[in-house]
PDB file of N, CA and C in Angstrom:
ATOM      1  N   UNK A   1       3.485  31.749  -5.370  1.00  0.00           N
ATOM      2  CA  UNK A   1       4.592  30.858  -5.044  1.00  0.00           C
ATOM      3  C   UNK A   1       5.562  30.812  -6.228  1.00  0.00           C
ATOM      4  N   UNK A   2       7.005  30.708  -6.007  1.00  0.00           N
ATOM      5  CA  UNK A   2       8.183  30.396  -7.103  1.00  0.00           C
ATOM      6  C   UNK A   2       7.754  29.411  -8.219  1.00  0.00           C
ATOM      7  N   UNK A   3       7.740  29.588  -8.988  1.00  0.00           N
ATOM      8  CA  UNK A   3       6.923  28.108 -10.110  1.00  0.00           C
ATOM      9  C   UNK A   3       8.506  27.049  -9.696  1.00  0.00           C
ATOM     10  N   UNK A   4       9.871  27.438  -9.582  1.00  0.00           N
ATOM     11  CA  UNK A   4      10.928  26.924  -9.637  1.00  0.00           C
ATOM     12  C   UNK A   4      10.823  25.682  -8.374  1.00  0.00           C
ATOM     13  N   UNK A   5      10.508  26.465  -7.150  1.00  0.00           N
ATOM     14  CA  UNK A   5      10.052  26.027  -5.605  1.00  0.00           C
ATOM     15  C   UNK A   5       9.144  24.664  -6.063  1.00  0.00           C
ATOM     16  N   UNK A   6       7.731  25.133  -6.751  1.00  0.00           N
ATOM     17  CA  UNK A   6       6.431  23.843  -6.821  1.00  0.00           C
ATOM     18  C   UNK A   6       7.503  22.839  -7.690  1.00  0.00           C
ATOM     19  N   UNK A   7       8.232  23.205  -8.427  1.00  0.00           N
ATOM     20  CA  UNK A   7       8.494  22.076  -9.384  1.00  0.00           C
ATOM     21  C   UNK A   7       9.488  21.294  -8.769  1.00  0.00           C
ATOM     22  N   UNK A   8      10.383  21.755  -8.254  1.00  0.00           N
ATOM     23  CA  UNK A   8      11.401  21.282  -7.277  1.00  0.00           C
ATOM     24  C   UNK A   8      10.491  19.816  -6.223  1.00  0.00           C
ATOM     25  N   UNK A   9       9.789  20.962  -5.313  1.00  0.00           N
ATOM     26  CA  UNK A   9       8.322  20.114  -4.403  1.00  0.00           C
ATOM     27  C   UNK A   9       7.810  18.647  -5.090  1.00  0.00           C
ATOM     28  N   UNK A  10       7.158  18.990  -6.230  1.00  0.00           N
ATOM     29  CA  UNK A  10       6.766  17.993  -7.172  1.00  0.00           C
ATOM     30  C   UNK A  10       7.538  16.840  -7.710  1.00  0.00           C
ATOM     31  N   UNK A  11       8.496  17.317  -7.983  1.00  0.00           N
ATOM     32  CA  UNK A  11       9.730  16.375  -7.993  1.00  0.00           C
ATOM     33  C   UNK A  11       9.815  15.475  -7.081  1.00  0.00           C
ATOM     34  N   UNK A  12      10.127  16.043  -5.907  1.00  0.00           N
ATOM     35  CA  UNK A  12      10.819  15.236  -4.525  1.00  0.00           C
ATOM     36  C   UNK A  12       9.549  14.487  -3.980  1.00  0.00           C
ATOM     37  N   UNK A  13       8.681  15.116  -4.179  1.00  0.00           N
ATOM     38  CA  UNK A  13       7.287  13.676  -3.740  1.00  0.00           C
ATOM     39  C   UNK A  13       7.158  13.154  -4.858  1.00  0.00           C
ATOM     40  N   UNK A  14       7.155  13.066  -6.349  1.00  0.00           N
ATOM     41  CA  UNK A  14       7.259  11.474  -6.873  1.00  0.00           C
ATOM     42  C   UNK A  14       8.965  10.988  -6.809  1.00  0.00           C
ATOM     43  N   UNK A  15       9.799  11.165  -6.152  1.00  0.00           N
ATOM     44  CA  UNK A  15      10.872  10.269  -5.999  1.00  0.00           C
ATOM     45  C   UNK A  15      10.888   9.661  -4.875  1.00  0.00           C
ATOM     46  N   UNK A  16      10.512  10.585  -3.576  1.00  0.00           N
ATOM     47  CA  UNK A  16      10.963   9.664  -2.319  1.00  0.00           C
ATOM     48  C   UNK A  16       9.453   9.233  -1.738  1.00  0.00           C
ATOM     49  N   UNK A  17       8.155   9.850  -2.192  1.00  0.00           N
ATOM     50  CA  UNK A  17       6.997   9.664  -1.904  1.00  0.00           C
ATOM     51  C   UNK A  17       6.527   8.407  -1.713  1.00  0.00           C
ATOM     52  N   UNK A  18       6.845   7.723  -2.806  1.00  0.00           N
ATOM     53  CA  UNK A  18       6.846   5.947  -2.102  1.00  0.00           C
ATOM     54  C   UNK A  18       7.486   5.359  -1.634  1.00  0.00           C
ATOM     55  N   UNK A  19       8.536   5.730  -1.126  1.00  0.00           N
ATOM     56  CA  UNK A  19       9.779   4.852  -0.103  1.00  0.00           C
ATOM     57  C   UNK A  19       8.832   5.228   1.617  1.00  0.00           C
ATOM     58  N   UNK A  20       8.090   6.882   1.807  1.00  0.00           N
ATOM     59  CA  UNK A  20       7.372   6.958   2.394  1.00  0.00           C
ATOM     60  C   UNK A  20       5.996   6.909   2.228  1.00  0.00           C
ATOM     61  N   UNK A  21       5.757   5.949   2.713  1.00  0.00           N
ATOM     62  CA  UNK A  21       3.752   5.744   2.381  1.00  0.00           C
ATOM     63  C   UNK A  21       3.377   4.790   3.926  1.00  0.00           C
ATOM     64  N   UNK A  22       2.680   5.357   4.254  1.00  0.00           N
ATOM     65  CA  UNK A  22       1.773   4.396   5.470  1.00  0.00           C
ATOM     66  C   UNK A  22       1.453   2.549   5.011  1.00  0.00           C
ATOM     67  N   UNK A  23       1.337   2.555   3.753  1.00  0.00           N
ATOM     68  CA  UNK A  23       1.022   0.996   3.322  1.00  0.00           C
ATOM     69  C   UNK A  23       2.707   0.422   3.692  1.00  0.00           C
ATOM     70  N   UNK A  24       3.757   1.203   3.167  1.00  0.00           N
ATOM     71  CA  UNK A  24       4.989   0.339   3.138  1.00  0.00           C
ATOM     72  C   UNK A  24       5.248   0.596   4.685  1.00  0.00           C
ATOM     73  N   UNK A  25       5.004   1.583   5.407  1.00  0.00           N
ATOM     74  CA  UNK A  25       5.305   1.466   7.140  1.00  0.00           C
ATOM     75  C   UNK A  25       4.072   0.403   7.747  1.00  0.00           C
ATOM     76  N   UNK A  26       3.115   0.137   7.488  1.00  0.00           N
ATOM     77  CA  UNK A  26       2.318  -1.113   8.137  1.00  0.00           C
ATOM     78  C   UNK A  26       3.112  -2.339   7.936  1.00  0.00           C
ATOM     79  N   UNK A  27       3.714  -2.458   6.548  1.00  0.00           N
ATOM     80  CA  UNK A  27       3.741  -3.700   6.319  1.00  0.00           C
ATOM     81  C   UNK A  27       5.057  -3.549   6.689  1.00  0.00           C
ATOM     82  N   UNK A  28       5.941  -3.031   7.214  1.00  0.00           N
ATOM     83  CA  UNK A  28       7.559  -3.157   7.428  1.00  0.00           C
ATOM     84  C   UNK A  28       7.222  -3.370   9.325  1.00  0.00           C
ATOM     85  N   UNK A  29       6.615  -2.548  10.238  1.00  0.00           N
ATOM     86  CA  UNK A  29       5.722  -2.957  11.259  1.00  0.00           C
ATOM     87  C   UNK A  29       5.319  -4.596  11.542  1.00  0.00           C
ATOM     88  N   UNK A  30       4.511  -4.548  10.871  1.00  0.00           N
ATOM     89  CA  UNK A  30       3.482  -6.307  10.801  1.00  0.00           C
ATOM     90  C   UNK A  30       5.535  -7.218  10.455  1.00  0.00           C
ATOM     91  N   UNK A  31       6.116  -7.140   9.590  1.00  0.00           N
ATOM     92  CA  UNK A  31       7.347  -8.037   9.153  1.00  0.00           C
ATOM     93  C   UNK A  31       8.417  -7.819  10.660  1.00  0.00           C
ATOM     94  N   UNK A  32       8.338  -6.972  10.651  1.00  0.00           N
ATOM     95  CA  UNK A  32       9.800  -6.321  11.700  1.00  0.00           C
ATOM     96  C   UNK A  32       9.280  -6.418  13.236  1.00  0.00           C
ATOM     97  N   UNK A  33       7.834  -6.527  13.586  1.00  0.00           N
ATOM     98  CA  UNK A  33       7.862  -6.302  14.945  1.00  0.00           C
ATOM     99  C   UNK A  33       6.731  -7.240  15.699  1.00  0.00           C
ATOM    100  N   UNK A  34       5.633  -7.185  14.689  1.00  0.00           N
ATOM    101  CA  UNK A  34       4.471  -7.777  15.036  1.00  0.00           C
ATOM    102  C   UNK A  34       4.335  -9.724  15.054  1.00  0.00           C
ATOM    103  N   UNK A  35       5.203  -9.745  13.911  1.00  0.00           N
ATOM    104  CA  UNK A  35       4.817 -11.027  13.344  1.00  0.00           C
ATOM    105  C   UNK A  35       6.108 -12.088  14.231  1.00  0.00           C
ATOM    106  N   UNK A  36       7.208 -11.134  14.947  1.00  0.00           N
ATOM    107  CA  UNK A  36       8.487 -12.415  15.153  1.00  0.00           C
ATOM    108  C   UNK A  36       7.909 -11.838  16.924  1.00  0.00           C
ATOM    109  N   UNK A  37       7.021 -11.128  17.154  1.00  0.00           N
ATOM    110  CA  UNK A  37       6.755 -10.739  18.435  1.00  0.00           C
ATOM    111  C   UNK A  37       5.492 -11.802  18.496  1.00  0.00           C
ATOM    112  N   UNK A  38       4.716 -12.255  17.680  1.00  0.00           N
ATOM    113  CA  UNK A  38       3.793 -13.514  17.936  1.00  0.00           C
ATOM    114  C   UNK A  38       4.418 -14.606  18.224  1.00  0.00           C
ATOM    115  N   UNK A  39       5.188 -14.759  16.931  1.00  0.00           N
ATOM    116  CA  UNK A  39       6.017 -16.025  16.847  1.00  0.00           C
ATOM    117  C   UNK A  39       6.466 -16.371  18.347  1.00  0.00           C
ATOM    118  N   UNK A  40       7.705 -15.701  18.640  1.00  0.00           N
ATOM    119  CA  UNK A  40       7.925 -15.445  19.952  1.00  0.00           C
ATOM    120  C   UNK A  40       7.254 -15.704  21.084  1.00  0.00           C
ATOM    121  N   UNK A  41       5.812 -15.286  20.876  1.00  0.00           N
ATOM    122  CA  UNK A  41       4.949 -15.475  22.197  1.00  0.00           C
ATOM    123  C   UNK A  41       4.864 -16.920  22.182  1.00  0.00           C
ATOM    124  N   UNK A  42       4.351 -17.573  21.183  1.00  0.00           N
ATOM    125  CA  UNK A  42       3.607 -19.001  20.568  1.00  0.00           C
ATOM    126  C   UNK A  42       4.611 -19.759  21.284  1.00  0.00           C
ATOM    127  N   UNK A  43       6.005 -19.447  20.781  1.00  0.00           N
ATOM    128  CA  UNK A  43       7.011 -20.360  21.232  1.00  0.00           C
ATOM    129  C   UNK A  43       7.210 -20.607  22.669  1.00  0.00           C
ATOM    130  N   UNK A  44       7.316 -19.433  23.350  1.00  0.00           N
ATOM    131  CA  UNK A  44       7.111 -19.411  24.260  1.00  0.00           C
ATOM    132  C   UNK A  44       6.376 -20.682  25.017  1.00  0.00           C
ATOM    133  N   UNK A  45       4.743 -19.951  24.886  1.00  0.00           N
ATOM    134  CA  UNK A  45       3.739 -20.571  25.422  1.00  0.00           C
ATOM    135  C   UNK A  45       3.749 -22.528  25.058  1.00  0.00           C
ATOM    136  N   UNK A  46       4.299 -22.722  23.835  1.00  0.00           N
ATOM    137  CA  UNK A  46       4.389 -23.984  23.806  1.00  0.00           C
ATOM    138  C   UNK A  46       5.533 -24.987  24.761  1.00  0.00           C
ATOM    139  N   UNK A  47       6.587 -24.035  24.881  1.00  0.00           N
ATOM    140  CA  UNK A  47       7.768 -24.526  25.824  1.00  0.00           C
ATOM    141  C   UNK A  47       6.927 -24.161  27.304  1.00  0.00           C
ATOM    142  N   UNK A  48       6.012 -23.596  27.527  1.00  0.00           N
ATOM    143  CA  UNK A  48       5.728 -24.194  28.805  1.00  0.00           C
ATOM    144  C   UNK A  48       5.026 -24.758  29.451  1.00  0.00           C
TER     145      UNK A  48
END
Protein backbone atom coordinates (compact mmCIF):
# COMPACT_ATOMS: atom_id res chain seq x y z
CA UNK A 1 0.00 0.00 0.00
CA UNK A 2 1.15 3.95 -0.67
CA UNK A 3 2.72 4.78 2.89
CA UNK A 4 1.29 8.52 1.59
CA UNK A 5 -2.53 6.76 1.17
CA UNK A 6 -2.19 4.93 5.16
CA UNK A 7 -1.09 8.26 6.46
CA UNK A 8 -3.62 10.35 4.79
CA UNK A 9 -6.34 7.20 6.14
CA UNK A 10 -4.85 7.64 9.63
CA UNK A 11 -5.28 11.09 9.70
CA UNK A 12 -8.94 11.30 8.68
CA UNK A 13 -10.02 8.63 11.37
CA UNK A 14 -8.43 10.53 14.29
CA UNK A 15 -10.17 13.80 13.05
CA UNK A 16 -13.64 12.87 12.05
CA UNK A 17 -13.57 9.34 13.90
CA UNK A 18 -15.25 10.74 16.92
CA UNK A 19 -17.83 13.01 15.51
CA UNK A 20 -18.66 9.28 14.14
CA UNK A 21 -18.86 6.67 16.92
CA UNK A 22 -21.98 4.46 17.77
CA UNK A 23 -21.76 5.88 21.60
CA UNK A 24 -22.36 9.60 20.16
CA UNK A 25 -25.26 8.07 17.59
CA UNK A 26 -27.09 6.20 20.71
CA UNK A 27 -26.98 9.05 22.68
CA UNK A 28 -28.07 11.72 19.90
CA UNK A 29 -31.06 8.78 19.20
CA UNK A 30 -32.10 8.34 23.09
CA UNK A 31 -31.97 12.88 23.10
CA UNK A 32 -33.56 13.44 19.55
CA UNK A 33 -36.13 10.69 19.27
CA UNK A 34 -36.58 8.34 22.09
CA UNK A 35 -36.80 10.48 25.07
CA UNK A 36 -39.44 13.56 23.59
CA UNK A 37 -41.23 10.31 21.91
CA UNK A 38 -41.87 9.04 25.74
CA UNK A 39 -42.44 12.29 26.97
CA UNK A 40 -45.02 12.65 24.35
CA UNK A 41 -46.64 9.36 25.02
CA UNK A 42 -46.86 10.15 29.05
CA UNK A 43 -48.48 13.37 28.11
CA UNK A 44 -50.62 12.06 26.16
CA UNK A 45 -51.83 9.24 28.32
CA UNK A 46 -52.22 11.69 31.24
CA UNK A 47 -54.59 14.11 29.17
CA UNK A 48 -56.77 11.23 28.80
Amino acid sequence: MPHGWVRVMKESIQTVGPVFCSDRMLKDYVAQLYLPGKLARKEATVAA
